[in-house]
C-alpha atoms as a PDB file:
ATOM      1  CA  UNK A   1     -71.066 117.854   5.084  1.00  0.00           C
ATOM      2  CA  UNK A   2     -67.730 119.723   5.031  1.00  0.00           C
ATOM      3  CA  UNK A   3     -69.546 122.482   2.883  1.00  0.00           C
ATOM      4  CA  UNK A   4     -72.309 122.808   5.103  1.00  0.00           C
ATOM      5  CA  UNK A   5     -70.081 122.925   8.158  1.00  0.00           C
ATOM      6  CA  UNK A   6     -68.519 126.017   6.570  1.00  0.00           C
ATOM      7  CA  UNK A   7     -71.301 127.872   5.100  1.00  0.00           C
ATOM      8  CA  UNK A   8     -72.911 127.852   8.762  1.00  0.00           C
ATOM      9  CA  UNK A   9     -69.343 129.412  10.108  1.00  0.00           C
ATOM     10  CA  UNK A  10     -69.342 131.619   7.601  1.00  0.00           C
ATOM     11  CA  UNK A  11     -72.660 133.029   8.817  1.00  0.00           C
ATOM     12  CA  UNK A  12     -71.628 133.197  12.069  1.00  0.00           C
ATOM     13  CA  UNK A  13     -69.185 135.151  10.852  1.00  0.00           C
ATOM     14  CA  UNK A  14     -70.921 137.472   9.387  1.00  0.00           C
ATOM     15  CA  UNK A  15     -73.546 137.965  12.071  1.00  0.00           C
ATOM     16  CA  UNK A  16     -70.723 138.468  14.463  1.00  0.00           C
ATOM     17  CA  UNK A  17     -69.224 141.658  12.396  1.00  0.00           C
ATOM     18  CA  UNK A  18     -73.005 143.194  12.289  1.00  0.00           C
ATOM     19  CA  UNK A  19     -73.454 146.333  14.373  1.00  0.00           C
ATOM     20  CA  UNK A  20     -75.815 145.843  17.541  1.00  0.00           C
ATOM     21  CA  UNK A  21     -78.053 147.857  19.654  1.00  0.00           C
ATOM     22  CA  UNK A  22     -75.612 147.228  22.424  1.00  0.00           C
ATOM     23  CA  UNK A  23     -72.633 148.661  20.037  1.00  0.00           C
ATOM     24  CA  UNK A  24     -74.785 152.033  19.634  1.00  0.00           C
ATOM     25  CA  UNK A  25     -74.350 152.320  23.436  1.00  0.00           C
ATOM     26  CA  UNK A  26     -70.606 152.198  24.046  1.00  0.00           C
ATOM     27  CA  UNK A  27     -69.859 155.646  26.406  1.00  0.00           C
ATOM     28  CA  UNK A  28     -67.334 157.638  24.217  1.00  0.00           C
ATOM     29  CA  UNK A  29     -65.411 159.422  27.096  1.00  0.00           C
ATOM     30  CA  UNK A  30     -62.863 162.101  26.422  1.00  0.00           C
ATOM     31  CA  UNK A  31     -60.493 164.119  28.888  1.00  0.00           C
ATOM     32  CA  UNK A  32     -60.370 167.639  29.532  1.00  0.00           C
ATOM     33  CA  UNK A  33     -57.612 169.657  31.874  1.00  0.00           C
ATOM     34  CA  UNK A  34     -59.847 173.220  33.753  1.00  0.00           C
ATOM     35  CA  UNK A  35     -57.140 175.644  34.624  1.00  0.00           C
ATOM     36  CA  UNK A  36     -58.116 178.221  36.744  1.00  0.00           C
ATOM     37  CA  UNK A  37     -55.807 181.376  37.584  1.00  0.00           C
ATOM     38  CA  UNK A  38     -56.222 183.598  40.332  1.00  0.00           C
ATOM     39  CA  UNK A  39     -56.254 187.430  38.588  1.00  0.00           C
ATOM     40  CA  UNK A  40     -55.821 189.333  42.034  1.00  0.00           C
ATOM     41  CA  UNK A  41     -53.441 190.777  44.509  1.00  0.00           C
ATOM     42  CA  UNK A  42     -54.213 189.635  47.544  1.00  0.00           C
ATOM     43  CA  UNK A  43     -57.715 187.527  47.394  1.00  0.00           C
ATOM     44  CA  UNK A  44     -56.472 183.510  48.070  1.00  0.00           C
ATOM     45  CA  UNK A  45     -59.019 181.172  46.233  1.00  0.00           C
ATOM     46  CA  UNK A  46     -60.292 178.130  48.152  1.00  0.00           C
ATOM     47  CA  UNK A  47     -59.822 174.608  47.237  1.00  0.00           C
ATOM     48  CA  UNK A  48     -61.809 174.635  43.258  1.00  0.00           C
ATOM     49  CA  UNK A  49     -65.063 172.458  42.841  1.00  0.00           C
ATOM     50  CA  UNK A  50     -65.220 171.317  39.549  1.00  0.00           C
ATOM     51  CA  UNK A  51     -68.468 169.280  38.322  1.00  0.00           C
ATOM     52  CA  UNK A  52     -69.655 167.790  35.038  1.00  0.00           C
ATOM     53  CA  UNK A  53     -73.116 167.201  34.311  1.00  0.00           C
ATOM     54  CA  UNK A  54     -75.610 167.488  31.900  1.00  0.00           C
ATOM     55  CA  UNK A  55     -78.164 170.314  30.776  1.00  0.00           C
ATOM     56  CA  UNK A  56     -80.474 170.114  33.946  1.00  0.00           C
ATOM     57  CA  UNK A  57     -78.137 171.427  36.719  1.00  0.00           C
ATOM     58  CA  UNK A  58     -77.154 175.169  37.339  1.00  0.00           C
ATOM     59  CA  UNK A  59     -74.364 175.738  39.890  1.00  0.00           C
ATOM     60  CA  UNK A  60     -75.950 178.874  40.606  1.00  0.00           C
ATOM     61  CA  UNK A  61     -78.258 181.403  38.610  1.00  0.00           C
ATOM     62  CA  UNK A  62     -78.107 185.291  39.281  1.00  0.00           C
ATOM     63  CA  UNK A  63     -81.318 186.453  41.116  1.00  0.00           C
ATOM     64  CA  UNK A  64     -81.845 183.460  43.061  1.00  0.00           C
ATOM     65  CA  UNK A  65     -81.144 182.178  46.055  1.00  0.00           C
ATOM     66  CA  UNK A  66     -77.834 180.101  46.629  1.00  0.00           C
ATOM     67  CA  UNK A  67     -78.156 176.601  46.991  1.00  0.00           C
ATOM     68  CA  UNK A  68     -77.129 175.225  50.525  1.00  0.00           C
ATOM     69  CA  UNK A  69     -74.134 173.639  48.752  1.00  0.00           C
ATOM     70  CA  UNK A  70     -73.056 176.775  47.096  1.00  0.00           C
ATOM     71  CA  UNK A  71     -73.218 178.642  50.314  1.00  0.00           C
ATOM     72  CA  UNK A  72     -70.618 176.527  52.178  1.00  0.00           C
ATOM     73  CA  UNK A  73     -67.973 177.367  49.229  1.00  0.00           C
ATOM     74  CA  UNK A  74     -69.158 180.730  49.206  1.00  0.00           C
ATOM     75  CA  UNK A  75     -69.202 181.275  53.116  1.00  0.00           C
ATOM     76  CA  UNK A  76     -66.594 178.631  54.124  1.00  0.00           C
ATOM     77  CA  UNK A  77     -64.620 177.971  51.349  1.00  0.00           C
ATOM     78  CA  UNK A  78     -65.955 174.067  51.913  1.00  0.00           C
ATOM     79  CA  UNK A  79     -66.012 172.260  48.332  1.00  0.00           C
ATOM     80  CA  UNK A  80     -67.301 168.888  49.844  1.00  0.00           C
ATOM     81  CA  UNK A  81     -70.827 169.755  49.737  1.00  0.00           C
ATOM     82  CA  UNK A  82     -70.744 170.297  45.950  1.00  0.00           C
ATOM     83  CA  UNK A  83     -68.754 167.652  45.195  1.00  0.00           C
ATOM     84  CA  UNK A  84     -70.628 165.084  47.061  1.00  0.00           C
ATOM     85  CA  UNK A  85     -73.716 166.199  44.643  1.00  0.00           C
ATOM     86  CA  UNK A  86     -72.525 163.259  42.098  1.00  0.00           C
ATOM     87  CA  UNK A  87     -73.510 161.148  44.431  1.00  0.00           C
ATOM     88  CA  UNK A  88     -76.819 162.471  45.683  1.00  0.00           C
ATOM     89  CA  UNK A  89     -77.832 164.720  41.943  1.00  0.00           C
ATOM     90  CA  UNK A  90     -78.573 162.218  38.919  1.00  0.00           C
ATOM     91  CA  UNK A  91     -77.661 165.404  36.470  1.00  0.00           C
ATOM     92  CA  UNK A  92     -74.253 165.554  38.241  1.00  0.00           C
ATOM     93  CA  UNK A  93     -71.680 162.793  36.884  1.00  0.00           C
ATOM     94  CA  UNK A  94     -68.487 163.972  38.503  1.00  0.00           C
ATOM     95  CA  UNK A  95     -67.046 166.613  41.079  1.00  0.00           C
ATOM     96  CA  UNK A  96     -63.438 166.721  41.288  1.00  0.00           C
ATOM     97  CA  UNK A  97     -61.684 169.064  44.152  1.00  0.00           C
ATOM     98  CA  UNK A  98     -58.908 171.296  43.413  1.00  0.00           C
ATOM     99  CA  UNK A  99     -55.550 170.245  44.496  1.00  0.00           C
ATOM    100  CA  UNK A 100     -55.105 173.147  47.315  1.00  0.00           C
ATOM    101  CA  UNK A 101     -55.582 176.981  47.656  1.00  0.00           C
ATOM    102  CA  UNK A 102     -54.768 179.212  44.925  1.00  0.00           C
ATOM    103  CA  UNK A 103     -52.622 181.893  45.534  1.00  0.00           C
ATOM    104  CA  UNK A 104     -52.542 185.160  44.114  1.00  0.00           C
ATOM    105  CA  UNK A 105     -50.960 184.747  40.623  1.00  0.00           C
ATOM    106  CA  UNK A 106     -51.009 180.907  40.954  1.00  0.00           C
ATOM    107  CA  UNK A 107     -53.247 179.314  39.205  1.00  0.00           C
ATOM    108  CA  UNK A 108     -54.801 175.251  39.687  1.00  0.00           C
ATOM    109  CA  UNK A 109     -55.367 172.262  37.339  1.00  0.00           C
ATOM    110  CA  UNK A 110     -57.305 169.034  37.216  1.00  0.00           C
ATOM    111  CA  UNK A 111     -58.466 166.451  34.994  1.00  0.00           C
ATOM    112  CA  UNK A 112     -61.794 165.337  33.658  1.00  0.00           C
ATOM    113  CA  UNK A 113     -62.811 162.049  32.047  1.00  0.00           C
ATOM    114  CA  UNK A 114     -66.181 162.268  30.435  1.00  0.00           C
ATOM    115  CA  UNK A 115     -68.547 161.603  28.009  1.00  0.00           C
ATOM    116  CA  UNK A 116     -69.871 164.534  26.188  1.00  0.00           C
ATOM    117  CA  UNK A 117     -73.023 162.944  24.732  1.00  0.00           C
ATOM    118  CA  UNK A 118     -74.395 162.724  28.095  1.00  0.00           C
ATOM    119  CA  UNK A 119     -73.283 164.970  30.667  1.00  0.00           C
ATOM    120  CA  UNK A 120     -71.908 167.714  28.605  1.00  0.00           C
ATOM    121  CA  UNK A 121     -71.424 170.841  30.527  1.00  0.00           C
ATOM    122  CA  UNK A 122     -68.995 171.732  32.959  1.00  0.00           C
ATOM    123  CA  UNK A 123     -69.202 174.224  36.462  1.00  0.00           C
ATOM    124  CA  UNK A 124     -66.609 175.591  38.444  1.00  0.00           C
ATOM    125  CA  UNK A 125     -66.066 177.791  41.546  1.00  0.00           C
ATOM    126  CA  UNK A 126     -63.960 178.585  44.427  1.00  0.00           C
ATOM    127  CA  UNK A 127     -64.405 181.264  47.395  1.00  0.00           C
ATOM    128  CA  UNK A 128     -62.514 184.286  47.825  1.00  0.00           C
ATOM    129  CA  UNK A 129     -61.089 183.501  51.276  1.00  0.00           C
ATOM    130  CA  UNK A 130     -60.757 187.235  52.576  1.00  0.00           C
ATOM    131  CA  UNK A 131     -64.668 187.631  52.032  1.00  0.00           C
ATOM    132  CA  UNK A 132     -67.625 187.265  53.565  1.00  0.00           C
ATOM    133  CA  UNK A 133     -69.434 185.369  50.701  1.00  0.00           C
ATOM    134  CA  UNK A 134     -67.745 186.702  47.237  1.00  0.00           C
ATOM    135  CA  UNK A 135     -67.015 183.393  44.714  1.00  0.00           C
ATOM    136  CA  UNK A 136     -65.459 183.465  41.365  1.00  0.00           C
ATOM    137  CA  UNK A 137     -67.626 180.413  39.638  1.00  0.00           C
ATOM    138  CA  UNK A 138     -69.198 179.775  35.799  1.00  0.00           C
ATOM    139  CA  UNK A 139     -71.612 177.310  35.118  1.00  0.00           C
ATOM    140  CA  UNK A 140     -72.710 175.353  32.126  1.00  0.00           C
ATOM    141  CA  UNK A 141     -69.691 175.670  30.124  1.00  0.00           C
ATOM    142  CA  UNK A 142     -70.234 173.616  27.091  1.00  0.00           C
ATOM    143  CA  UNK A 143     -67.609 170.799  26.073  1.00  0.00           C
ATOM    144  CA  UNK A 144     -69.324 169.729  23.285  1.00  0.00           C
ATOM    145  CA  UNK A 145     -67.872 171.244  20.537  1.00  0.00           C
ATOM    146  CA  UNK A 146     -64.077 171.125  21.653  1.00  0.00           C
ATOM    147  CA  UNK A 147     -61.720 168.688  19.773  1.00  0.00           C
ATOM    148  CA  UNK A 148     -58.265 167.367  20.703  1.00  0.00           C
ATOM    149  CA  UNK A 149     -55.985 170.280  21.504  1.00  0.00           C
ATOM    150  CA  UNK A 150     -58.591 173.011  21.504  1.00  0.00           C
ATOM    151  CA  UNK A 151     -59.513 175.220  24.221  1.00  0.00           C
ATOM    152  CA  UNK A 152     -61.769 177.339  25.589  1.00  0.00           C
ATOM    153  CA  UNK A 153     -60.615 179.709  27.704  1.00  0.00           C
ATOM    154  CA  UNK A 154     -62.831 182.478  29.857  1.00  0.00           C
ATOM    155  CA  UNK A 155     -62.897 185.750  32.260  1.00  0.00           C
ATOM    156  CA  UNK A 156     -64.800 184.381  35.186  1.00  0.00           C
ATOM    157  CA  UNK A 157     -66.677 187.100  37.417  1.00  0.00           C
ATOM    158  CA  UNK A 158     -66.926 187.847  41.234  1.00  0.00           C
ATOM    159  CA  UNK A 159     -70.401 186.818  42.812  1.00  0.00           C
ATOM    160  CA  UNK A 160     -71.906 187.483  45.826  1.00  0.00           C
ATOM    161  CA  UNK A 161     -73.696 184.376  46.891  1.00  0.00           C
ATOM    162  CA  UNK A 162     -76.202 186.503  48.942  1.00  0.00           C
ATOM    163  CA  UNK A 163     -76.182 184.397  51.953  1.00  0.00           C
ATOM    164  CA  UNK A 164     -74.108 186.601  54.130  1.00  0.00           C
ATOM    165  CA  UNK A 165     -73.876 190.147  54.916  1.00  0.00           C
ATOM    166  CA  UNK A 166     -70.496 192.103  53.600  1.00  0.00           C
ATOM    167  CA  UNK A 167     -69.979 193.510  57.128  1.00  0.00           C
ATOM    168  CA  UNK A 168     -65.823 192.254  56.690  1.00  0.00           C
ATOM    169  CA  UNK A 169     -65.756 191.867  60.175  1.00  0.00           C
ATOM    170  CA  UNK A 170     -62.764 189.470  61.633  1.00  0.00           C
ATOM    171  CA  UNK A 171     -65.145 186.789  62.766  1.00  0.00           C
ATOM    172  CA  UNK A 172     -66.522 186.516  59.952  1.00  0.00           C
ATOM    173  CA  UNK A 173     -64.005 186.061  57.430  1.00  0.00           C
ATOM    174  CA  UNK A 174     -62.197 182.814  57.359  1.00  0.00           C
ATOM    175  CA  UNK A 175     -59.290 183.723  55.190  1.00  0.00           C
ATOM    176  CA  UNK A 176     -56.151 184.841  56.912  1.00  0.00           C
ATOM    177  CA  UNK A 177     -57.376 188.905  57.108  1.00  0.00           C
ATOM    178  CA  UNK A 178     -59.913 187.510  59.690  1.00  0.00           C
ATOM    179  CA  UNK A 179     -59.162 183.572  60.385  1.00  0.00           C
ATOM    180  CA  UNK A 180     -63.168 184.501  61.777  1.00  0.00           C
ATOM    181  CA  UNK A 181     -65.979 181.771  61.205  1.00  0.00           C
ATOM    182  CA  UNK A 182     -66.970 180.360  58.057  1.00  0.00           C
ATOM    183  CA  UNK A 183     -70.136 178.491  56.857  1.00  0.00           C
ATOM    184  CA  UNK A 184     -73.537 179.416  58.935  1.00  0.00           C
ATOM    185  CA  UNK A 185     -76.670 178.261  58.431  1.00  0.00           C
ATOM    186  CA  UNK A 186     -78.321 181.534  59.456  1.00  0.00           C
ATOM    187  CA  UNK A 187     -78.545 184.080  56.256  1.00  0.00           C
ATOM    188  CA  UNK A 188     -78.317 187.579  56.765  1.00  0.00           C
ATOM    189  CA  UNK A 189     -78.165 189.412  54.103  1.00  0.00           C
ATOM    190  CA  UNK A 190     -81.523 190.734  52.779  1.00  0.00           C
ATOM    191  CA  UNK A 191     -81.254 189.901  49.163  1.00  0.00           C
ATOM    192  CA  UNK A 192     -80.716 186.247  49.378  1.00  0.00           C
ATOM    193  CA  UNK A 193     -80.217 185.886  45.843  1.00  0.00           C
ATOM    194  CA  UNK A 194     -76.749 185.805  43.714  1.00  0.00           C
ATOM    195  CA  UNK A 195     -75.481 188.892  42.263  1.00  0.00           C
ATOM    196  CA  UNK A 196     -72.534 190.793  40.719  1.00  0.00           C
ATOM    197  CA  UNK A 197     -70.145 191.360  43.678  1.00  0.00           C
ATOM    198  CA  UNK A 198     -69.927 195.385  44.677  1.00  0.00           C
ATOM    199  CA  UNK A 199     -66.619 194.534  45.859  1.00  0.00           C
ATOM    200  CA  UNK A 200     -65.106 195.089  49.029  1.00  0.00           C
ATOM    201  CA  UNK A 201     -64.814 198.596  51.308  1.00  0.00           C
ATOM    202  CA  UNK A 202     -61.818 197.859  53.550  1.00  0.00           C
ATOM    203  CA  UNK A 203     -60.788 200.207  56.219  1.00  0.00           C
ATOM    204  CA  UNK A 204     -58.104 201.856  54.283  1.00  0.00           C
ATOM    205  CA  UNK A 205     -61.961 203.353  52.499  1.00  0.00           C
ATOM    206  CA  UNK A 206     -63.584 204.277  55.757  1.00  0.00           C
ATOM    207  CA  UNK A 207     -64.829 200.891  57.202  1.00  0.00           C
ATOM    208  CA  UNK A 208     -63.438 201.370  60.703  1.00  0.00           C
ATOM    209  CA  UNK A 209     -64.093 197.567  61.801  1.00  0.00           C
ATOM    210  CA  UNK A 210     -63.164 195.892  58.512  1.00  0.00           C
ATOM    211  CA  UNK A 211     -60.609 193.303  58.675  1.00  0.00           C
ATOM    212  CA  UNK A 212     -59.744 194.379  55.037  1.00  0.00           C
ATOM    213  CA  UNK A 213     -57.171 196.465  54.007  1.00  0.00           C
ATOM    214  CA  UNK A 214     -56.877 198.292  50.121  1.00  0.00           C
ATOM    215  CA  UNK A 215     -54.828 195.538  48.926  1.00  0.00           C
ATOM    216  CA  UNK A 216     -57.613 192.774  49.367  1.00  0.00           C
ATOM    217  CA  UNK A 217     -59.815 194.680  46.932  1.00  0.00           C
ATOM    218  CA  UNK A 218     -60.240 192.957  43.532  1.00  0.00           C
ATOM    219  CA  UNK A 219     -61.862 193.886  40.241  1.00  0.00           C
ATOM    220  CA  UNK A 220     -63.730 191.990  37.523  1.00  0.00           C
ATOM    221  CA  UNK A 221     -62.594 189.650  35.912  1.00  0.00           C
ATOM    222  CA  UNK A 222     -61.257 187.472  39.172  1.00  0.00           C
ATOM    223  CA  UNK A 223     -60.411 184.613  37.638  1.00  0.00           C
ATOM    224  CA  UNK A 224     -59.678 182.485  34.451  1.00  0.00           C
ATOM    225  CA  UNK A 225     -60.620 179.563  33.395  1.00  0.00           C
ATOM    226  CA  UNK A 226     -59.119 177.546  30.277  1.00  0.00           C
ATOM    227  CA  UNK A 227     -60.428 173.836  29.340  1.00  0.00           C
ATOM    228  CA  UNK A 228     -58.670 172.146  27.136  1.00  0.00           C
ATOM    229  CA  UNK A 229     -59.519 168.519  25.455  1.00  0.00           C
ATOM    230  CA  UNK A 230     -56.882 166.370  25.814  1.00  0.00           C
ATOM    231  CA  UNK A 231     -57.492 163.150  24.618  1.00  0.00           C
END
C-alpha cells in the first residue's frame, strides 16, 4: 500500500513539471525608455504621444489624410485623442503622454512595458507649437529585435499633417509666437494628406502678417528619438 501510495505521487509529480498549453501563453513583457530631443532653436514640442501596438496601426502614412486624432496633436498640440486610442483601437496596447513640453535643446523620456510578441511596434509624435500643423512623429518602429542595453536611435522628420493651412497667422498658432486657436474641425488646406513639411516663411522672409520670426524656422531632422530596452 505504502508503494502504491508513492508511485501515484510520484506521477503527480511528474505530470505537474510537464509543460502546458497554458505555459506556452505566459506574456513575456520587456521595458523600453523613448527619448526624444528637440533639434531646434526656437520650435517648443508639445506634450509626446507615445503608443505601442502591433503591425495593423499606422500613426500616420504620407499621402493620406490625417486621422482626426492626429490632427488635434498636429493642430492643437492635444495628445489625449491618441492616447485614448488603447482604449477604443484593439491594435493599440498602450499610449503613454510625455511628461511636459519640450524645450528647445531639452529633450523627454518615458517608459514602456510590453510584450514584443504581440504588439511589437512603437509610434511617436509631438506638435511643433509655433505652427500651424507641422509634427515631428515616426511610426512603426520595430522593438523586436532589441536586447537588454541596446538601442535604436533615429532622425525623426517634420510633417505637415495637411489639415490646416500654413497662413502663420496669430490666431492660429497656439504656441507662444501666436497663443491663437488650436484644434478645428474645419480643414483648410487643399491637400489634406501628410507630407514633408516646406517649412515655415516668417516675416523676417516677406510674410507681412506672420506671427513668425527667422528664429522659429527649423530644418530636417527636428527631432530624435532613441529606444532603448531596459529590462
Amino acid at each position: 500500500m505504502k508503494y502504491r501510495i508513492l508511485l501515484v505521487a510520484a506521477s503527480i509529480g511528474l505530470l505537474a513539471g510537464c509543460p502546458s498549453d497554458d505555459d506556452n501563453d505566459v506574456v513575456k513583457s520587456y521595458r523600453y525608455t523613448v527619448n526624444v530631443a528637440n533639434l531646434t532653436a526656437n520650435q517648443p514640442m508639445s506634450l509626446l504621444a507615445v503608443l505601442t501596438h502591433n503591425g495593423d496601426y499606422q500613426l500616420f502614412e504620407i499621402g493620406q489624410a490625417a486621422s482626426v486624432e492626429l490632427e488635434h496633436l498636429a493642430e492643437g498640440g492635444s495628445n489625449a485623442e491618441l492616447i485614448e486610442l488603447m482604449n477604443s483601437n484593439d491594435s493599440v496596447y498602450q499610449g503613454i503622454s510625455g511628461n511636459g513640453l519640450v524645450l528647445p535643446g531639452a529633450s523627454d523620456e518615458v517608459t514602456i512595458t510590453v510584450d514584443p510578441s504581440r504588439y511589437g511596434y512603437l509610434s511617436v509624435a509631438s506638435m511643433f507649437v509655433n505652427t500651424n500643423d507641422a509634427f515631428v512623429g515616426e511610426t512603426g518602429l520595430s522593438l523586436k529585435s532589441l536586447a537588454v542595453g541596446e538601442s535604436y536611435e533615429m532622425s525623426m522628420n517634420v510633417w505637415d499633417s495637411g489639415t490646416e493651412l500654413n497662413d502663420e497667422l496669430a490666431a492660429t498658432i497656439p504656441g507662444p509666437a501666436g497663443g491663437g486657436e488650436g484644434f478645428n474641425a474645419t480643414r483648410n488646406d487643399s491637400s489634406d494628406a501628410v507630407a514633408f513639411h516646406a517649412g515655415v516663411v516668417s516675416q523676417d522672409d516677406g510674410l507681412a502678417n506672420s506671427a513668425l520670426s527667422a528664429n522659429h524656422r527649423f530644418l530636417n531632422p527636428g527631432a530624435k528619438v532613441t529606444i532603448t530596452r531596459v529590462e
